[in-house]
C-alpha atoms as a PDB file:
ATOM      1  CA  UNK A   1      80.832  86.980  98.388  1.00  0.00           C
ATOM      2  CA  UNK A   2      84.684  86.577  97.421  1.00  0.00           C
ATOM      3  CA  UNK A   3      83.765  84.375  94.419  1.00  0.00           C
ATOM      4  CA  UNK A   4      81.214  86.624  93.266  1.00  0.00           C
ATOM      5  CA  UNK A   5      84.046  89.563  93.143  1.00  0.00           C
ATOM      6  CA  UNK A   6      86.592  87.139  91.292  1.00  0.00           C
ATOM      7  CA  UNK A   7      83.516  86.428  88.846  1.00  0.00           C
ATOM      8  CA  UNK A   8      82.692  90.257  88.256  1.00  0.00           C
ATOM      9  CA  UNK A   9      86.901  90.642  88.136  1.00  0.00           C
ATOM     10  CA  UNK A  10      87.623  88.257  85.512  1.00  0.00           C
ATOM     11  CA  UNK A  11      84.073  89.206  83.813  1.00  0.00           C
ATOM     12  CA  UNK A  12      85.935  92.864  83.274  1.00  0.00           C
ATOM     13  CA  UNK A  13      84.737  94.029  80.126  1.00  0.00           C
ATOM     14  CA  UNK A  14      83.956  97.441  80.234  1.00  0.00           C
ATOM     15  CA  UNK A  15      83.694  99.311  77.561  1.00  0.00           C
ATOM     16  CA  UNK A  16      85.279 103.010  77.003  1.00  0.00           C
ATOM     17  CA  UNK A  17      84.889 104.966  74.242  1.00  0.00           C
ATOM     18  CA  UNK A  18      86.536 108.445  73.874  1.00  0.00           C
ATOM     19  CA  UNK A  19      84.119 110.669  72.508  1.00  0.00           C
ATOM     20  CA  UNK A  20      85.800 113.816  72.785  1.00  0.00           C
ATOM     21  CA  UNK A  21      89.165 115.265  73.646  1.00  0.00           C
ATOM     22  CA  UNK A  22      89.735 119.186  74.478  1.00  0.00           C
ATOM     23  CA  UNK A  23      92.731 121.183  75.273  1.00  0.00           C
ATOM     24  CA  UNK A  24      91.832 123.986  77.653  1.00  0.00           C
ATOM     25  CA  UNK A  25      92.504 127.606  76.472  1.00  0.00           C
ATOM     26  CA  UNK A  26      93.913 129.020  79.819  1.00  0.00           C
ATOM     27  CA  UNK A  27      94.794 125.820  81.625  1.00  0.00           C
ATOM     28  CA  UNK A  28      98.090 125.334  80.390  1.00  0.00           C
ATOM     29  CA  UNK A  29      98.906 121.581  80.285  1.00  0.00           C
ATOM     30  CA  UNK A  30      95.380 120.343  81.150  1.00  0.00           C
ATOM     31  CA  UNK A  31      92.698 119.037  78.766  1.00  0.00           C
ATOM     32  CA  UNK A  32      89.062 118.069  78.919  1.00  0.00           C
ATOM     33  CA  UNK A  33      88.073 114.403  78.023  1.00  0.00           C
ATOM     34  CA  UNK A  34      84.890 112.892  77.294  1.00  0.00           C
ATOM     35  CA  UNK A  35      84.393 109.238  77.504  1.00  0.00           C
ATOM     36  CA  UNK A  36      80.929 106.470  77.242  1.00  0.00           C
ATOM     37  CA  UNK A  37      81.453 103.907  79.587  1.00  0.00           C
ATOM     38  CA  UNK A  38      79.317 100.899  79.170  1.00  0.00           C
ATOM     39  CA  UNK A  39      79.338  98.021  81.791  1.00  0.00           C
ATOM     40  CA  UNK A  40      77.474  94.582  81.019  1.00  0.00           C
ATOM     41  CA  UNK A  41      75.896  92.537  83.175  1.00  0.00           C
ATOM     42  CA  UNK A  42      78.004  91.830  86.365  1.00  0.00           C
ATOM     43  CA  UNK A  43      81.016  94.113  84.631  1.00  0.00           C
ATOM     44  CA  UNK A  44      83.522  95.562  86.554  1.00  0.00           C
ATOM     45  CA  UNK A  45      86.385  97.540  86.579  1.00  0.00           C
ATOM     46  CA  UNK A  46      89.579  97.244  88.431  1.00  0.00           C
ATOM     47  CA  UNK A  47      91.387  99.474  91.071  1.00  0.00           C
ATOM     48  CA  UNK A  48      92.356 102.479  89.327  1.00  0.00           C
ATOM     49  CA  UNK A  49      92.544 106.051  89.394  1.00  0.00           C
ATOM     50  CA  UNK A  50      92.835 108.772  87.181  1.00  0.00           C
ATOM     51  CA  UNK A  51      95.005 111.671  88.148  1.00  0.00           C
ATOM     52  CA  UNK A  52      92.435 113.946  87.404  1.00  0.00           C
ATOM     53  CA  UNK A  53      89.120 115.158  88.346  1.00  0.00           C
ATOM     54  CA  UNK A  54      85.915 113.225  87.180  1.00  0.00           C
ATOM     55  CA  UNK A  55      82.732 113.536  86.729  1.00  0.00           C
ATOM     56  CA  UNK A  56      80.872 110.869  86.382  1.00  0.00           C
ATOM     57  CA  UNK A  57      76.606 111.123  85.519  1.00  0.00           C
ATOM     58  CA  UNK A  58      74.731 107.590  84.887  1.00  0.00           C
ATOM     59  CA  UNK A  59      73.072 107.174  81.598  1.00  0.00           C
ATOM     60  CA  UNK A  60      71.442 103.958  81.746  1.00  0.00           C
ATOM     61  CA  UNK A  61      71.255 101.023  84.527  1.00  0.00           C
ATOM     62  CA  UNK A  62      73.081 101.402  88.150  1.00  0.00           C
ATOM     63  CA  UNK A  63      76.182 101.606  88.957  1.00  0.00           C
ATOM     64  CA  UNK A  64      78.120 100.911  92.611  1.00  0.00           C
ATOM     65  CA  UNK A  65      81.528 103.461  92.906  1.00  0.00           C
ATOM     66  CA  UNK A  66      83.332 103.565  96.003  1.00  0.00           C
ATOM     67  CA  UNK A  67      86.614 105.371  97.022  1.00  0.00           C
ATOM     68  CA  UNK A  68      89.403 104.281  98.964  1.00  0.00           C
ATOM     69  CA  UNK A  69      88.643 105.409 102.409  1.00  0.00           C
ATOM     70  CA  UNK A  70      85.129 105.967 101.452  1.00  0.00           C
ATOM     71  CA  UNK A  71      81.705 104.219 101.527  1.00  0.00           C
ATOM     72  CA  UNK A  72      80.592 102.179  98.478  1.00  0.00           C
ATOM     73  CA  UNK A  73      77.550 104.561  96.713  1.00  0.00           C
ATOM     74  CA  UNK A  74      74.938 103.067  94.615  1.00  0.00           C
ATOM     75  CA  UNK A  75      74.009 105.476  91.504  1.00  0.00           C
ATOM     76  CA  UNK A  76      70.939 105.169  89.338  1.00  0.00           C
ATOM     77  CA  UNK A  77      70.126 107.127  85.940  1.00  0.00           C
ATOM     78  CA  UNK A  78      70.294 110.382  86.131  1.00  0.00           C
ATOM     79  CA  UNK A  79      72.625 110.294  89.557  1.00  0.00           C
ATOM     80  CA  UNK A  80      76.448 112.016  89.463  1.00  0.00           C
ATOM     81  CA  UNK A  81      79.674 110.831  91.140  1.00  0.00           C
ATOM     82  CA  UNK A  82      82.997 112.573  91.865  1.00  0.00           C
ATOM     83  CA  UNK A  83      86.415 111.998  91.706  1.00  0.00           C
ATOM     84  CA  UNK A  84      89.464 113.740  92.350  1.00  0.00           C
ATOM     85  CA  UNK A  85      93.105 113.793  91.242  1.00  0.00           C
ATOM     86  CA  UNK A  86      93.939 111.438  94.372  1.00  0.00           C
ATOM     87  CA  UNK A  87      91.353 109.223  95.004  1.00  0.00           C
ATOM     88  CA  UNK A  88      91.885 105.466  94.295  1.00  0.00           C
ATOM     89  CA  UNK A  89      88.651 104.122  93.168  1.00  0.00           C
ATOM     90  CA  UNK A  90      88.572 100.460  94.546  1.00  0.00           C
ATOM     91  CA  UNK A  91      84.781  99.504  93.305  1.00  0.00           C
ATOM     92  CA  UNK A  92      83.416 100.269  89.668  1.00  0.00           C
ATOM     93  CA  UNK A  93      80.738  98.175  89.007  1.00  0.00           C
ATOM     94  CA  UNK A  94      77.216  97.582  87.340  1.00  0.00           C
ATOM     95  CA  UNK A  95      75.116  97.054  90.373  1.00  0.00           C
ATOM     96  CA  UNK A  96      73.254  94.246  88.176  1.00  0.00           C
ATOM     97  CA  UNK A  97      73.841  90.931  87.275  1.00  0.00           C
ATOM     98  CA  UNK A  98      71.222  91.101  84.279  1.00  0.00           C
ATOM     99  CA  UNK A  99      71.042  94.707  82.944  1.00  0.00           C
ATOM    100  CA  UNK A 100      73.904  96.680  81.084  1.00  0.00           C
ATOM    101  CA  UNK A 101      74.553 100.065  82.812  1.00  0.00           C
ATOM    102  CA  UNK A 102      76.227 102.932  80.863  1.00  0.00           C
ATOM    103  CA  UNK A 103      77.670 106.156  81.602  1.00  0.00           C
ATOM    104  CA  UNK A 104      79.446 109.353  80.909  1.00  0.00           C
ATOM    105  CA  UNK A 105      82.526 110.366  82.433  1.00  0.00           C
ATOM    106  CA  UNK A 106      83.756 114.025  82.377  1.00  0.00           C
ATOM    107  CA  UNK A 107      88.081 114.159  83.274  1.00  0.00           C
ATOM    108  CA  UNK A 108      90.132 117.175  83.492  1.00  0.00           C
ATOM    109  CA  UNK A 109      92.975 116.359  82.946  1.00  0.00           C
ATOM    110  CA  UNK A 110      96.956 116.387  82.121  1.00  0.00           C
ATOM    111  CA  UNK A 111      97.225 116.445  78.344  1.00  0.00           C
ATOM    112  CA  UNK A 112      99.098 112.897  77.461  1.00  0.00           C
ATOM    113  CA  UNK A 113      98.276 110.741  80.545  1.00  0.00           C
ATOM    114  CA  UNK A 114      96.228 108.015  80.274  1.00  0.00           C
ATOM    115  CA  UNK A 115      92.819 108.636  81.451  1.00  0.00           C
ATOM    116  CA  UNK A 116      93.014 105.391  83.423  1.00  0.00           C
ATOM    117  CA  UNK A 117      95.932 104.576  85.912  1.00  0.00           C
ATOM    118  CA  UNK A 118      96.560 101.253  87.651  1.00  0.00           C
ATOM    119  CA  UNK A 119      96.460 101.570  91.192  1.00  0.00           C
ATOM    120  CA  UNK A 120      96.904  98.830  94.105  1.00  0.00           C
END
C-alpha cells in the first residue's frame, strides 16, 4: 500500500482553476473564492491546508478527503465536505485509478493568502 501512495504522490497533478474571486462587503479582510478542482486518474494532492473555511461539493467521479485527526471519507457526485481554518487535510485524492473526478471548492477566506498552504 506504501508504493501505491508514492505512485498517487508523484502522480500529483491536480488541476485548480480559480473561477471566481469576491471580497466580502461586511467581512473586513476576508474574501470568497471559487475554485474547479479536477483530479485524474489516481491524482492526488499533498498535505495542505487552507487557513480558511471550505466547502467542498463533488461534481464528477469520487473523491477520498480525510483530516488530521479524523477518519478518511469517501465522497461521490453530488456529496459535500468541510473544512475549517485549522484542519490539516492529510488525504485528497480521486478514489479511482481509471476515472477523472472533479470538484468545486467554496473558501472564505483572508484576502491575499494563498488558497493552498503547505502543511507537514
Amino acid at each position: 500500500m506504501c508504493a501505491r501512495r508514492a505512485i498517487r504522490a508523484a502522480r500529483s497533478t491536480s488541476r485548480r482553476k480559480g473561477n471566481h474571486v469576491q471580497t466580502l462587503d461586511g467581512h473586513s479582510g476576508k474574501e470568497g473564492l471559487v475554485l474547479t478542482v479536477t483530479y485524474p486518474p489516481g491524482g492526488a494532492d499533498e498535505i495542505h491546508r487552507h487557513d480558511a473555511h471550505a466547502f467542498v461539493y463533488v461534481l464528477e467521479g469520487s473523491i477520498v478527503m480525510q483530516l488530521r485527526g479524523a477518519e478518511p471519507v469517501t465522497l461521490k457526485a453530488g456529496e459535500g465536505f468541510y473544512e475549517g481554518p485549522n484542519d490539516v487535510h492529510i488525504v485528497g485524492r480521486n478514489a479511482s485509478d481509471s476515472k477523472p473526478a472533479k470538484f468545486v471548492v467554496f473558501l472564505v477566506k483572508k484576502q491575499g493568502v494563498p488558497a493552498l498552504l503547505p502543511a507537514k
